[in-house]
Protein backbone atom coordinates (compact mmCIF):
# COMPACT_ATOMS: atom_id res chain seq x y z
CA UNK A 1 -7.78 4.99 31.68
CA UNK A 2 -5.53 5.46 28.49
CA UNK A 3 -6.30 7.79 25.71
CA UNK A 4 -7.62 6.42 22.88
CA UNK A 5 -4.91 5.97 19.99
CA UNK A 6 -5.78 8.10 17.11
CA UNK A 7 -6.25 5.84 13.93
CA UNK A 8 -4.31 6.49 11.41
CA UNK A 9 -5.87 7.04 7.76
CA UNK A 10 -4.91 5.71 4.55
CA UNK A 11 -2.44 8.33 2.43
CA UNK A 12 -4.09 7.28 -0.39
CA UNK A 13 -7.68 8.32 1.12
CA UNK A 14 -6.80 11.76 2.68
CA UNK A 15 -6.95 13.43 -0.55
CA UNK A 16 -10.89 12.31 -0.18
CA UNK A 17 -11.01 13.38 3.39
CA UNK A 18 -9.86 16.95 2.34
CA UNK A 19 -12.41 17.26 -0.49
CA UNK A 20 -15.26 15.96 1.94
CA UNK A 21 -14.31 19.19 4.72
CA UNK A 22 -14.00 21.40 1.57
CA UNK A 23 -17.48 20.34 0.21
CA UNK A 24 -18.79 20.25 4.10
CA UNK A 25 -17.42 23.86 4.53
CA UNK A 26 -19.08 25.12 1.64
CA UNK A 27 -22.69 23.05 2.70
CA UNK A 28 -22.53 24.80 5.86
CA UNK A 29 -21.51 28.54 4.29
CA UNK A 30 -24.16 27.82 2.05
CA UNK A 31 -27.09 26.88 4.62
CA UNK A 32 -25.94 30.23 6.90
CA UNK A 33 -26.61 32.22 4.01
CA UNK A 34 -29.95 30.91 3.58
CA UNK A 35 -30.60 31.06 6.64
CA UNK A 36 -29.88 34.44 6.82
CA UNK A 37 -31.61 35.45 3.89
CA UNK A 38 -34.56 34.05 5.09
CA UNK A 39 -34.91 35.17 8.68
CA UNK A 40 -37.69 37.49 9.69
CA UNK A 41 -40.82 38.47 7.53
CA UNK A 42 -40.85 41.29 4.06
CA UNK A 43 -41.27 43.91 6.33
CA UNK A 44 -37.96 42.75 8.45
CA UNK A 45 -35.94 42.99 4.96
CA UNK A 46 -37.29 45.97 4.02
CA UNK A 47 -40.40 45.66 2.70
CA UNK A 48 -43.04 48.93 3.03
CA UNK A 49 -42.74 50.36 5.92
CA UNK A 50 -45.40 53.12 4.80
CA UNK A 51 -47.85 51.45 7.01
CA UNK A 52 -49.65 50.14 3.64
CA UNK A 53 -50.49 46.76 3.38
CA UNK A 54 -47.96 43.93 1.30
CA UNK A 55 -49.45 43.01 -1.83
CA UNK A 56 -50.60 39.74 -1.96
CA UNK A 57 -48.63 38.74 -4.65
CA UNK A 58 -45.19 40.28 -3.06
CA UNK A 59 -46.20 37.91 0.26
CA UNK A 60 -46.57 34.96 -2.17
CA UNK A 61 -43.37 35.54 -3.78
CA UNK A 62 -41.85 35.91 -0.61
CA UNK A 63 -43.58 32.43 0.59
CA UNK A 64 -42.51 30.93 -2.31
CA UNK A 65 -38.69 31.95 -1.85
CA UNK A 66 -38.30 31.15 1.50
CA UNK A 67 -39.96 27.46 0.85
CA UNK A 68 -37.24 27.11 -1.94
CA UNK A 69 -34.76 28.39 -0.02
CA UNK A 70 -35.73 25.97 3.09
CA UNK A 71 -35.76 23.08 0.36
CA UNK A 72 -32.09 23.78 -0.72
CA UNK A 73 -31.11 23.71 3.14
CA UNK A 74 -32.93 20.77 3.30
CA UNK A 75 -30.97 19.00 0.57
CA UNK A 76 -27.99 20.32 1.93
CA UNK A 77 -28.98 18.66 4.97
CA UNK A 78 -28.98 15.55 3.77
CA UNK A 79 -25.67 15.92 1.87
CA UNK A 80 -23.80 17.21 5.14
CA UNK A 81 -25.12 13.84 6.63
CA UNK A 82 -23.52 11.62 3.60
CA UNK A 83 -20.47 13.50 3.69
CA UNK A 84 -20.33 12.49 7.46
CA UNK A 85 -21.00 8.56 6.44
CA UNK A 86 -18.17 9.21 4.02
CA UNK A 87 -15.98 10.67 6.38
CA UNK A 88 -16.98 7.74 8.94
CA UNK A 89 -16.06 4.96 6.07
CA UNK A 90 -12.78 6.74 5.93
CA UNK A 91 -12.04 5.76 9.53
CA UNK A 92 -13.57 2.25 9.14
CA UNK A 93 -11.41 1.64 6.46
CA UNK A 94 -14.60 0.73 4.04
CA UNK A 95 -14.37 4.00 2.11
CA UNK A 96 -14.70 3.48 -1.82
CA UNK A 97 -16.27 0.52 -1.62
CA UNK A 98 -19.40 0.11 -3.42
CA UNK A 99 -22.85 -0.49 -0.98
CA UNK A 100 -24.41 -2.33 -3.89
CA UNK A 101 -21.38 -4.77 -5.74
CA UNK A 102 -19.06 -4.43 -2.75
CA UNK A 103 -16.23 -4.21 -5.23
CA UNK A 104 -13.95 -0.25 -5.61
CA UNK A 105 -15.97 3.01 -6.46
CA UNK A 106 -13.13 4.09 -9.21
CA UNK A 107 -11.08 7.16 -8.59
CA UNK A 108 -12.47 9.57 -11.04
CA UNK A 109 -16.37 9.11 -9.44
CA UNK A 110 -14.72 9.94 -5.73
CA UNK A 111 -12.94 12.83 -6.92
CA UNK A 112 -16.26 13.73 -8.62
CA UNK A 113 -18.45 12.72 -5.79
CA UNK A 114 -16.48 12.18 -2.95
CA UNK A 115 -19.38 10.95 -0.93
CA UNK A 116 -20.71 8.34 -3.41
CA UNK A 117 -21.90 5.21 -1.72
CA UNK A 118 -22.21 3.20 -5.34
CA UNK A 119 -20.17 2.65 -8.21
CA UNK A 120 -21.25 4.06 -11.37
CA UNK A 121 -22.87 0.99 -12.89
CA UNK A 122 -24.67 0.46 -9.76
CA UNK A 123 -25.91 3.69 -9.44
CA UNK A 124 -27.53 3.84 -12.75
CA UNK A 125 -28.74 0.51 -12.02
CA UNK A 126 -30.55 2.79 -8.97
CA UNK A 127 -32.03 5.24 -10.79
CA UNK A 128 -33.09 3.09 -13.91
CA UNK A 129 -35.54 1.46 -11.12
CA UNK A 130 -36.58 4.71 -9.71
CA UNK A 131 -38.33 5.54 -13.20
């Protein structure tokens, strides 16, 4: 069986692969440290080990952070898995090109948002319906 040839990507679109691993990089460095931050219970990270009971309102605050903190992973979740579609678009050859219109995402929204899926006018098309 031959190897599979390696496809070659656009020069034009490897400045947008770069920024995608940067941005993924920084997802995933950013979900560790959550992660970390948020493993075990108050008493784990210090909390009174005097054998006194946690205020109630120190275990809310605590709930509360950790569900906030769980809610950015989550949303980084989901950004990790558009920046994979992006990077997958790259390969296909379809990168830039608007889901909605079909016609180019310009340059300055994919060096803003290299993961965009719409163009600007179709995004704010988007979100005037979500209102």
């Amino acid at each position: 069986m031959l190897p599979k040839k390696k496809k070659k990507i656009n020069p034009k679109l490897e400045i947008y692969r770069k920024l995608l691993i940067k941005t993924k990089e920084q997802i995933l460095g950013d979900i560790r440290r959550i992660t970390d931050d948020n493993a075990g219970s108050a008493n784990d990270r210090g909390g009174d080990v005097s054998g006194h009971a946690l205020h109630m309102a120190d275990v809310a605050t605590d709930m509360y952070d950790r569900e906030f903190a769980m809610g950015l992973a989550a949303n980084d979740r989901e950004l990790l898995m558009r920046i994979d579609q992006a990077m997958a678009r790259i390969m296909e050859g379809t990168y830039g090109l608007c889901f909605e219109c079909k016609k180019p995402i310009s340059a300055r929204r994919l060096k803003a948002l290299p993961h965009a899926r719409t163009c600007l006018k179709c995004q704010q098309k988007l979100e005037s319906r979500r209102k």
